[in-house]
Protein backbone atom coordinates (compact mmCIF):
# COMPACT_ATOMS: atom_id res chain seq x y z
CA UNK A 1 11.42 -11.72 -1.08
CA UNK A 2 10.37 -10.11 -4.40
CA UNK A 3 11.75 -7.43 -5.86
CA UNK A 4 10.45 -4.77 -8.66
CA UNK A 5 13.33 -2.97 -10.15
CA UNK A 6 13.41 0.19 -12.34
CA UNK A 7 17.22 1.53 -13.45
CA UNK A 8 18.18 4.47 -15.81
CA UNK A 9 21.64 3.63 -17.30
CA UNK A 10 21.39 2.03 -20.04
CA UNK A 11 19.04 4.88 -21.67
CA UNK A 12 21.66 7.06 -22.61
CA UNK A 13 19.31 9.85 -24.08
CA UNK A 14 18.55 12.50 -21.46
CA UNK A 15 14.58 13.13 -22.62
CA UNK A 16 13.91 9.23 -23.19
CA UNK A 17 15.68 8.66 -19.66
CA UNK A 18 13.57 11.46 -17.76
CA UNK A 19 10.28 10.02 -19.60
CA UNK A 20 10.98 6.44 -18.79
CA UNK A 21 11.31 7.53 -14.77
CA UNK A 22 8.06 9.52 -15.05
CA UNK A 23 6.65 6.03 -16.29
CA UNK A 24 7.97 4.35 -13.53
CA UNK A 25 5.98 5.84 -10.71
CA UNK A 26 2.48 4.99 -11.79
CA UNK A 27 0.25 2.92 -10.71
CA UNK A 28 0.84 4.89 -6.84
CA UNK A 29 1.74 8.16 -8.06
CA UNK A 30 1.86 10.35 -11.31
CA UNK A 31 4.61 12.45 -11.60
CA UNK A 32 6.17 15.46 -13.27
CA UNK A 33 9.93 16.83 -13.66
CA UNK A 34 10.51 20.03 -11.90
CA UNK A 35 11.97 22.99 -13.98
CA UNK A 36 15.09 21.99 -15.20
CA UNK A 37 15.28 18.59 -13.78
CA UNK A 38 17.12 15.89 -15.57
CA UNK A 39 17.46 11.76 -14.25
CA UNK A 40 20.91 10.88 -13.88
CA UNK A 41 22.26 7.49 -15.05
CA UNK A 42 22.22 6.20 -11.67
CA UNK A 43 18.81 6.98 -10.95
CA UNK A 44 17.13 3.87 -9.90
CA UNK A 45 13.40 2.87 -8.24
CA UNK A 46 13.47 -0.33 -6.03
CA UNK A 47 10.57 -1.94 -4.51
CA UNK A 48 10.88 -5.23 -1.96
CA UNK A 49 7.93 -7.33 -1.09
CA UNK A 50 8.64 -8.42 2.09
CA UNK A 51 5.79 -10.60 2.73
CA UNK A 52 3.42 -8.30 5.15
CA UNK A 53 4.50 -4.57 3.93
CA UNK A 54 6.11 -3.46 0.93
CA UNK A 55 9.71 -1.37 1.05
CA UNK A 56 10.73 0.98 -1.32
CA UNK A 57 14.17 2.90 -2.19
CA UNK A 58 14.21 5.86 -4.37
CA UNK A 59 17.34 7.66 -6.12
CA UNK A 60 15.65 10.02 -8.08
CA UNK A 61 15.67 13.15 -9.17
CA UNK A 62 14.08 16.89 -8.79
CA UNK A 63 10.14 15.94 -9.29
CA UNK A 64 6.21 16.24 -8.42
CA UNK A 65 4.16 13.36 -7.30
CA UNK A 66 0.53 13.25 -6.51
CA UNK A 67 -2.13 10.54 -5.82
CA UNK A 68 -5.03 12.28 -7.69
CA UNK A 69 -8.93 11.70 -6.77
CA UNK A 70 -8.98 9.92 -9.92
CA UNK A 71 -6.15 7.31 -8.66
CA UNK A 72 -7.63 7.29 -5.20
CA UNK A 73 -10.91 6.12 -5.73
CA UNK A 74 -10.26 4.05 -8.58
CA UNK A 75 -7.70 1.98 -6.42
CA UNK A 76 -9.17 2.07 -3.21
CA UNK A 77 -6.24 1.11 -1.56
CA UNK A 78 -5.98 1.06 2.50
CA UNK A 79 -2.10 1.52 3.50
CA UNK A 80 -0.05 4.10 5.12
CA UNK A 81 3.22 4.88 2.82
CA UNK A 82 5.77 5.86 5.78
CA UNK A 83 9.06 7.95 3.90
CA UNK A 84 12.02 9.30 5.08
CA UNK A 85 14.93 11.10 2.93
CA UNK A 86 18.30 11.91 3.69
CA UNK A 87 18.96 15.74 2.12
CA UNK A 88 16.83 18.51 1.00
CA UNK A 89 13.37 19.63 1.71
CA UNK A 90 10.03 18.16 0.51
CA UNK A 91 6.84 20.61 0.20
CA UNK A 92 3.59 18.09 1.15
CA UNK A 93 0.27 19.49 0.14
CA UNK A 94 -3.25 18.18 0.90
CA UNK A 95 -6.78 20.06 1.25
CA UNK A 96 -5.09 23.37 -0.10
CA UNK A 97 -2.41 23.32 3.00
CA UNK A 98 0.76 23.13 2.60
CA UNK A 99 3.74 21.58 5.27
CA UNK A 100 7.76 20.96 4.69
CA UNK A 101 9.64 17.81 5.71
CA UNK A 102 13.65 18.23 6.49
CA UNK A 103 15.74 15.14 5.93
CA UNK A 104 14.74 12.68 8.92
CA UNK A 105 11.51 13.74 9.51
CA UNK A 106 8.42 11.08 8.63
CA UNK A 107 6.24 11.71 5.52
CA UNK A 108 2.99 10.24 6.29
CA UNK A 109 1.49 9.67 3.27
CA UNK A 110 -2.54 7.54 3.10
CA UNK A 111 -2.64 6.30 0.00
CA UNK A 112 -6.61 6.69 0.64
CA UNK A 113 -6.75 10.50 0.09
CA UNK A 114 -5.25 12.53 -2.28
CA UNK A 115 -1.79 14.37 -1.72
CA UNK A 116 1.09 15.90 -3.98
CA UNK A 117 4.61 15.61 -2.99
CA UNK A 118 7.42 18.54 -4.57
CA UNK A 119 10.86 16.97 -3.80
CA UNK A 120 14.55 17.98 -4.40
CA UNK A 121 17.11 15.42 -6.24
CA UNK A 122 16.79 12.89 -3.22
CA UNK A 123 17.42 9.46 -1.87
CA UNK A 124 14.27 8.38 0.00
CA UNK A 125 13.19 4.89 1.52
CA UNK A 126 9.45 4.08 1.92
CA UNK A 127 7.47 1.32 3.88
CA UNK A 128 4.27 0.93 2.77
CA UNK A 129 1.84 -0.77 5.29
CA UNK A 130 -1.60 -2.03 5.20
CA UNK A 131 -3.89 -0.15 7.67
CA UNK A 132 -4.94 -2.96 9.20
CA UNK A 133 -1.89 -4.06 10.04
CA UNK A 134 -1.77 -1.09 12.36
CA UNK A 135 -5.10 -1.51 14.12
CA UNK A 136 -4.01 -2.47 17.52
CA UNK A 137 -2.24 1.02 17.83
CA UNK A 138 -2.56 5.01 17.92
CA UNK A 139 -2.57 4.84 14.02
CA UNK A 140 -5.54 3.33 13.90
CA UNK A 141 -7.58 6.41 15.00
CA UNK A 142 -9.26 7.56 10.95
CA UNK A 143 -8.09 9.56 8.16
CA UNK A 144 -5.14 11.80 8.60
CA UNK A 145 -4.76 15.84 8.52
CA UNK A 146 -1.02 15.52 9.89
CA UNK A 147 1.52 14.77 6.24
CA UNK A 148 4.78 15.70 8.13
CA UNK A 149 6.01 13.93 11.68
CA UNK A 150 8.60 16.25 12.31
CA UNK A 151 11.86 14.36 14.00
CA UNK A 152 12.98 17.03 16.40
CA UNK A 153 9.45 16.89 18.26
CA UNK A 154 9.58 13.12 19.04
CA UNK A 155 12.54 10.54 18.99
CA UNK A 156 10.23 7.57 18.25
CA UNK A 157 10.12 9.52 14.84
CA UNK A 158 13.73 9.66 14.51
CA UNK A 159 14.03 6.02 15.44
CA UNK A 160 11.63 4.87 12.83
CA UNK A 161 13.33 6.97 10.16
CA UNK A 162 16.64 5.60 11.40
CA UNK A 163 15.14 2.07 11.13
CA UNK A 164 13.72 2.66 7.46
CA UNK A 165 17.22 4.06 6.40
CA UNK A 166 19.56 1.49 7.92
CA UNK A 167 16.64 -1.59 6.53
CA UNK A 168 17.73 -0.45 3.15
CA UNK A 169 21.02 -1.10 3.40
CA UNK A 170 20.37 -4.10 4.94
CA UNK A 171 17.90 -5.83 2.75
CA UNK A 172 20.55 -6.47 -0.10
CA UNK A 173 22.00 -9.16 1.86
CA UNK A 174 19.29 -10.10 4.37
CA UNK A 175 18.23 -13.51 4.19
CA UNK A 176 14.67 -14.55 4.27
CA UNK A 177 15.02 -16.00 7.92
CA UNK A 178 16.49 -12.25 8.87
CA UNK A 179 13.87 -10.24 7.06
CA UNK A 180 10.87 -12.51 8.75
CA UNK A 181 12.50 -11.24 11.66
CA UNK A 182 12.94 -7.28 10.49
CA UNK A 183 9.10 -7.06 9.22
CA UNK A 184 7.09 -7.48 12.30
CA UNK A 185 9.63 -4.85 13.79
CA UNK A 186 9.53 -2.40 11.19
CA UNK A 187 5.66 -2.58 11.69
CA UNK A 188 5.88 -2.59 15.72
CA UNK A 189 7.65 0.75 15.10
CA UNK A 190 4.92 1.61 12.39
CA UNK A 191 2.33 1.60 14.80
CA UNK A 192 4.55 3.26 17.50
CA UNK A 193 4.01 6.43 15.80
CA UNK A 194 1.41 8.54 16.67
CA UNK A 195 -0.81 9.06 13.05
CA UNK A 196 -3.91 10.63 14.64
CA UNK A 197 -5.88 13.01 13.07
CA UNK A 198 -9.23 14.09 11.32
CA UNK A 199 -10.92 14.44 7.87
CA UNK A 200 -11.12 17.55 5.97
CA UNK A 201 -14.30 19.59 6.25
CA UNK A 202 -17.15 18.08 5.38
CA UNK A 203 -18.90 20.70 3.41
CA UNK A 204 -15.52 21.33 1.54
CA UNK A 205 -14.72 19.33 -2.22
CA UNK A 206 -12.10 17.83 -0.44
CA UNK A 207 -14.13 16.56 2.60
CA UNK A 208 -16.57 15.35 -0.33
CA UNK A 209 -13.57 13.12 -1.81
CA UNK A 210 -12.82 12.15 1.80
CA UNK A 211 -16.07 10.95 2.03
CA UNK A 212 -16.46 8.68 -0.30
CA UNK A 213 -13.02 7.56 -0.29
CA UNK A 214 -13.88 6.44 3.38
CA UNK A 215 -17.40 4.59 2.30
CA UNK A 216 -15.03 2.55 0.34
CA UNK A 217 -12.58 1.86 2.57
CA UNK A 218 -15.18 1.39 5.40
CA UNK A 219 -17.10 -1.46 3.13
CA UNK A 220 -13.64 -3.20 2.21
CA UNK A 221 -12.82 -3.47 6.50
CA UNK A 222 -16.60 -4.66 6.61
CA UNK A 223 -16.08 -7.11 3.71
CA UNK A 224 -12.79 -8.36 5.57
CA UNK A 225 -14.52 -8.46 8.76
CA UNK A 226 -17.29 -10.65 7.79
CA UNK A 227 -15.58 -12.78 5.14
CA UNK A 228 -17.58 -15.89 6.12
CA UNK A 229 -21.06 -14.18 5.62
CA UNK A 230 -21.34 -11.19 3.88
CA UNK A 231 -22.73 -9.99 0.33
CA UNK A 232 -23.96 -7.23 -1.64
CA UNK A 233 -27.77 -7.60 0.61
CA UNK A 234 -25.89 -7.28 3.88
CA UNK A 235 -24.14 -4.61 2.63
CA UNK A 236 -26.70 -2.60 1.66
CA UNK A 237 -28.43 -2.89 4.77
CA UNK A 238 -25.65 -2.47 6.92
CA UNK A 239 -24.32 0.92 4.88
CA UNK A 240 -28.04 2.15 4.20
CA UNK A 241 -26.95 2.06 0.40
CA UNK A 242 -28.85 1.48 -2.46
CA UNK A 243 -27.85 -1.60 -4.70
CA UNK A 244 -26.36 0.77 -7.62
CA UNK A 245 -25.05 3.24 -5.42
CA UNK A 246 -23.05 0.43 -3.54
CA UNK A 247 -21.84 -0.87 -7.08
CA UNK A 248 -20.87 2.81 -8.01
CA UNK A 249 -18.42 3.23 -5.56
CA UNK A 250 -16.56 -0.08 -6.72
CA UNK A 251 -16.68 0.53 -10.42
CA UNK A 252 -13.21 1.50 -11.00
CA UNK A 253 -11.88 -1.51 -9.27
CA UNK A 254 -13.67 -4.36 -11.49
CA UNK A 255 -16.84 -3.79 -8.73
CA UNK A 256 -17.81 -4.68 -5.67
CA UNK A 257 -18.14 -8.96 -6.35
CA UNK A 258 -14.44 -8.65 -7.23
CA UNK A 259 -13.76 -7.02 -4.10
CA UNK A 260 -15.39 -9.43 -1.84
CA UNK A 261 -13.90 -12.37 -3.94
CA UNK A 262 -10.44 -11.08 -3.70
CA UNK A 263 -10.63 -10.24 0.02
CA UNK A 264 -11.68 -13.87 0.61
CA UNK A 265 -8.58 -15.24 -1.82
CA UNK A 266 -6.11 -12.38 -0.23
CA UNK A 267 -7.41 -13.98 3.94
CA UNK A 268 -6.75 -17.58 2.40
CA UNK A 269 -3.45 -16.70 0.92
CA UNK A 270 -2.28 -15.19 4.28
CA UNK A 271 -3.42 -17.88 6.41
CA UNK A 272 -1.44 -20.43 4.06
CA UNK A 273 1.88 -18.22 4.21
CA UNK A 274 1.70 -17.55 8.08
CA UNK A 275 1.08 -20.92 9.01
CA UNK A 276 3.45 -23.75 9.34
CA UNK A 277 2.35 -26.75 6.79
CA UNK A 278 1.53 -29.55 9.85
CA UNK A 279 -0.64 -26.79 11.36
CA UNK A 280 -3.09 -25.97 8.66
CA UNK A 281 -7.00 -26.53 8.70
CA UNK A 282 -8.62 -28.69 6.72
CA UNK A 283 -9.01 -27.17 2.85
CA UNK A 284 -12.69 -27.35 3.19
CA UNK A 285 -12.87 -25.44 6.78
CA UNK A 286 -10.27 -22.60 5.20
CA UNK A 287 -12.74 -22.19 2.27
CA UNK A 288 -15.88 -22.53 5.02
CA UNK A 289 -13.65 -19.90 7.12
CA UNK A 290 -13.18 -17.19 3.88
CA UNK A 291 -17.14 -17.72 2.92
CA UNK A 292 -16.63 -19.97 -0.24
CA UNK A 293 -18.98 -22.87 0.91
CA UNK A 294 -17.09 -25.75 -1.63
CA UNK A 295 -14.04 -26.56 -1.67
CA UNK A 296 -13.85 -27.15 -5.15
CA UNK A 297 -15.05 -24.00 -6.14
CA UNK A 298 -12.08 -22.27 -3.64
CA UNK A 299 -9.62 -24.16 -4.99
CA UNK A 300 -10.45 -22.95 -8.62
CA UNK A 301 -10.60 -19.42 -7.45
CA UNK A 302 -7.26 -19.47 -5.95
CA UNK A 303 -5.56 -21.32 -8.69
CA UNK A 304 -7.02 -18.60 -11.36
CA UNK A 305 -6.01 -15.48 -8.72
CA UNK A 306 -2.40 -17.48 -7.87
CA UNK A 307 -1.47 -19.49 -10.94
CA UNK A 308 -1.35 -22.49 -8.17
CA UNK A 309 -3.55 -24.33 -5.67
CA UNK A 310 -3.80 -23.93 -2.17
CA UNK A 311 -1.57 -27.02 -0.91
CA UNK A 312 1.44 -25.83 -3.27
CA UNK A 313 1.33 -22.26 -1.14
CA UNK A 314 4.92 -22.35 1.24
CA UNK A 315 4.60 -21.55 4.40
CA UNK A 316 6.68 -17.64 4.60
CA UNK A 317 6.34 -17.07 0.57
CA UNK A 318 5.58 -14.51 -0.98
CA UNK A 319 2.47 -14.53 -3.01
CA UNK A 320 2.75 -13.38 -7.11
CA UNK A 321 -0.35 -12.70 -9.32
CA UNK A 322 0.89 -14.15 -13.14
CA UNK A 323 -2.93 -13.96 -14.74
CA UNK A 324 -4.10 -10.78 -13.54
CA UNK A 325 -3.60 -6.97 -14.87
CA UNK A 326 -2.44 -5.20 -11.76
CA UNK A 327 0.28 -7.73 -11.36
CA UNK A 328 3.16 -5.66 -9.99
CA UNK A 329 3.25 -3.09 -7.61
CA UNK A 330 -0.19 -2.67 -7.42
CA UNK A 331 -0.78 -6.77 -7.12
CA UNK A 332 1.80 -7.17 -4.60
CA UNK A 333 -0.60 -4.45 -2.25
CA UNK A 334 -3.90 -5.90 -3.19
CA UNK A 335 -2.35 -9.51 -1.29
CA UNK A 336 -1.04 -7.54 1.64
């Protein structure tokens, strides 16, 4: 278990402290004070990678967050950000509409469209979760129109925010033996909830973002799909896309090579930490099984994305990215 830490104390200057918080929340979300708003000394931002999902815990204070287009579709990032708080009353807008969330109901929050959060002084607790992770369930049904799951209409809402409260308090102490235990049921619980919905309108601006936002996303499931065989041709024939639009819609994330290198390196990682050491394939039919033909060549490209090679990977470990820029927050969701 990682974690990524952010505390407020020891900045004693009220304008320094409120500027370092609002340069905590990037790269998910840029943020802005609300009138008046100061960060308190024990203000503090904690993130947990717990191997399959990231958790987060929030003390913070009066503020505006918002995954802009410009984040969105530079990122391209498929999870579901799942956050409950304990007092106060959030405002949630996305596509010009506007919903509330009281303390214990569910912010749903795709981290695939763009949204913008106003929120009292609060203590929240997140889990972020890769989409795919939550394929086998009602949450798998397309982009969402519903921000707020309101805990008075449903107590499998109040039971998940009751689970992503309590998990807080217990991952301080948890070993790793306990929190391989907690993740799969914190996901189970996930994809419990009922997350259907629909896209914005598709001659609005918004269902325009949509739109491309969901190309993107519907080339990376392809891409992860079809690890062993696919490339930029297939691609293009399969989406009907043209060779530079294709490689438009992955410029902001180092293009669309990258992405099907990375997806290949992120499937080997996960095989290596899910699977007991005695019980591993081959090195050559894991590379065969991710689409890099040689061996040697898949070694290489996991010891430059990792820092190490395949056979030093522990079974249950959690994977860190030392040479690359989005190490971090960011990193830590690109291996989920």
């Amino acid at each position: 278990m990682l974690i990524l830490e952010h505390r407020f104390a020891h900045i004693p200057q009220e304008g320094r402290r409120g500027r370092a918080w609002l340069a905590s929340l990037p790269p998910l979300y840029e943020g802005r004070l609300a009138d008046g708003a100061t960060v308190s000394l024990h203000a503090s931002l904690r993130y947990y990678h717990l191997g399959d999902i990231v958790f987060a815990v929030e003390d913070g204070p009066a503020q505006v967050i918002e995954r802009t287009p410009h984040i969105v579709s530079t990122q391209a990032l498929d999870h579901l950000v799942l956050r409950t708080h304990a007092s106060g009353r959030a405002q949630v807008t996305t596509n010009a509409r506007t919903a509330e969330a009281a303390p214990g109901d569910l912010l749903l929050i795709d981290l695939a469209r763009p949204i913008s959060i106003a929120m009292p002084p609060v203590i929240g607790v997140a889990a972020v979760v890769p989409r795919r992770l939550l394929a086998n369930g009602r949450g798998a049904s397309g982009l969402l129109s519903r921000h707020v799951l309101v805990a008075d209409r449903d107590p499998l809402i109040r039971l998940l925010a009751g689970h992503l409260i309590h998990l807080a308090d217990v991952l301080a102490a948890a070993t790793e033996a306990q929190v391989a235990e907690l993740v799969p049921a914190t996901v189970a619980l996930c994809r419990a909830i009922d997350t259907s919905g629909g896209p914005a309108a598709p001659g609005s601006a918004e269902g325009a973002r949509d739109a491309a936002s969901a190309t993107v996303l519907a080339v990376r499931r392809y891409i992860e799909e079809h690890l062993d065989r696919v490339d930029v041709t297939g691609l293009m024939e399969h989406f009907g896309l043209s060779r530079r639009s294709l490689y438009r819609l992955f410029e902001g994330t180092g293009g669309v090579q990258a992405c099907i290198r990375d997806c290949r390196l992120a499937f080997a990682m996960r095989a290596l930490r899910q699977t007991p050491t005695a019980r591993r394939p081959k090195l050559a039919r894991l590379a065969h099984d991710c689409g890099i033909g040689d061996p040697r060549v898949f070694s290489r490209a996991f010891r430059r994305r990792y820092g190490m090679s395949p056979t030093e990977v522990e079974p249950g470990s959690t994977p860190t990215l030392p040479h690359r820029p989005d190490t971090g927050l960011l990193g830590w969701l690109r291996t989920l």
